[in-house]
Protein backbone atom coordinates (compact mmCIF):
# COMPACT_ATOMS: atom_id res chain seq x y z
CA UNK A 1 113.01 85.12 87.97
CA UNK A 2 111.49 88.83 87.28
CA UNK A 3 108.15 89.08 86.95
CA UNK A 4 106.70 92.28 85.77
CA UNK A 5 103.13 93.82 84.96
CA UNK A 6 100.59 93.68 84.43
CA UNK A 7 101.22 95.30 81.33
CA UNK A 8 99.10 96.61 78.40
CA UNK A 9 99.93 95.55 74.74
CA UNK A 10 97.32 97.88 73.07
CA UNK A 11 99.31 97.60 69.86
CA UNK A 12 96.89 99.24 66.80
CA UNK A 13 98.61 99.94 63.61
CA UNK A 14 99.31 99.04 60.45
CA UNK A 15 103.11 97.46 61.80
CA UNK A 16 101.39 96.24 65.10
CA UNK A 17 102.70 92.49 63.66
CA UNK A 18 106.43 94.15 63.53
CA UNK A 19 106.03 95.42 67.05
CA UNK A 20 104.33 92.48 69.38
CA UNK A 21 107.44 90.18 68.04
CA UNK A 22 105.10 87.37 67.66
CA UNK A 23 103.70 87.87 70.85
CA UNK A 24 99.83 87.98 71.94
CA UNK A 25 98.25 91.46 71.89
CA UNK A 26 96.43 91.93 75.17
CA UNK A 27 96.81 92.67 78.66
CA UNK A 28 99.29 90.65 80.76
CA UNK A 29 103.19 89.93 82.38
CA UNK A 30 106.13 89.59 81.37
CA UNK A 31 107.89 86.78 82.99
CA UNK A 32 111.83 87.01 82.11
CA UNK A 33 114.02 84.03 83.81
CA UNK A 34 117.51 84.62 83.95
CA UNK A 35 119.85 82.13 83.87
CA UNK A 36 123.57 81.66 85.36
CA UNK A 37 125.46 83.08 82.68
CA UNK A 38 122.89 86.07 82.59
CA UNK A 39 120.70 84.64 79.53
CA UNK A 40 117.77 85.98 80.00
CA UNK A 41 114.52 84.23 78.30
CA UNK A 42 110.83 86.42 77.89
CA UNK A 43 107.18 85.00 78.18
CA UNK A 44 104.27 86.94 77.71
CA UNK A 45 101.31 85.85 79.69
CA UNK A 46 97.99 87.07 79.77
CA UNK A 47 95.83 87.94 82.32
CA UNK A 48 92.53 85.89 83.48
CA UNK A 49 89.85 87.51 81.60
CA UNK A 50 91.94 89.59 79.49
CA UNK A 51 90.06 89.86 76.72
CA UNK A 52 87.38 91.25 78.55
CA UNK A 53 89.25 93.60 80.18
CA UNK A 54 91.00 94.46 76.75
CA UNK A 55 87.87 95.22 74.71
CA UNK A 56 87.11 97.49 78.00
CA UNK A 57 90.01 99.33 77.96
CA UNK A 58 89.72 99.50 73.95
CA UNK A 59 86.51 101.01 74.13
CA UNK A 60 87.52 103.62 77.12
CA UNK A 61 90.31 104.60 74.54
CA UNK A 62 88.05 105.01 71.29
CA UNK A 63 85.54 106.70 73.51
CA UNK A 64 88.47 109.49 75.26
CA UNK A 65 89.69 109.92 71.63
CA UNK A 66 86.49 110.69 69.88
CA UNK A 67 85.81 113.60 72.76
CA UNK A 68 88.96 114.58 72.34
CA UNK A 69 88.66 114.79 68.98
CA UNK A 70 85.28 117.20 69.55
CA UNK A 71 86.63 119.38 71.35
CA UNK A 72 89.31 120.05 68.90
CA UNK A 73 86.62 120.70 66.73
CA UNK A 74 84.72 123.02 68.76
CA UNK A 75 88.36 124.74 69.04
CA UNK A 76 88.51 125.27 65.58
CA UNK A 77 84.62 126.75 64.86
């Protein structure tokens, strides 16, 4: 068994449902278990008190972007 992570699924646009593969958007690991003929099967898990610490991150992104985005502005004056 490989277990990786955690991981961040922070998957916003308009084909975020193309990209997750079915899989929960959030914050977690990937568990892959690979078998004897080396099949190898995926689960996403998520993290205790992910969606907490998803909004958080969420809003820490909006929040670097929209500064970001000012001083581009302020650039361009």
């Amino acid at each position: 068994m490989i277990v990786t992570g955690p991981l961040s699924m922070n998957l916003h646009s308009s084909i975020s449902h193309e990209l997750s593969n079915g899989e929960v958007n959030g914050i977690g690991m990937r568990i892959v278990d690979v078998g004897q003929k080396g099949e190898l099967k995926h689960k996403w898990t998520l993290l205790d008190n992910e969606e907490e610490i998803f909004e958080h991150a969420i809003a820490c992104c909006e929040r670097q972007l929209m500064s970001e985005e000012k001083l581009v502005d302020a650039l361009i004056k």
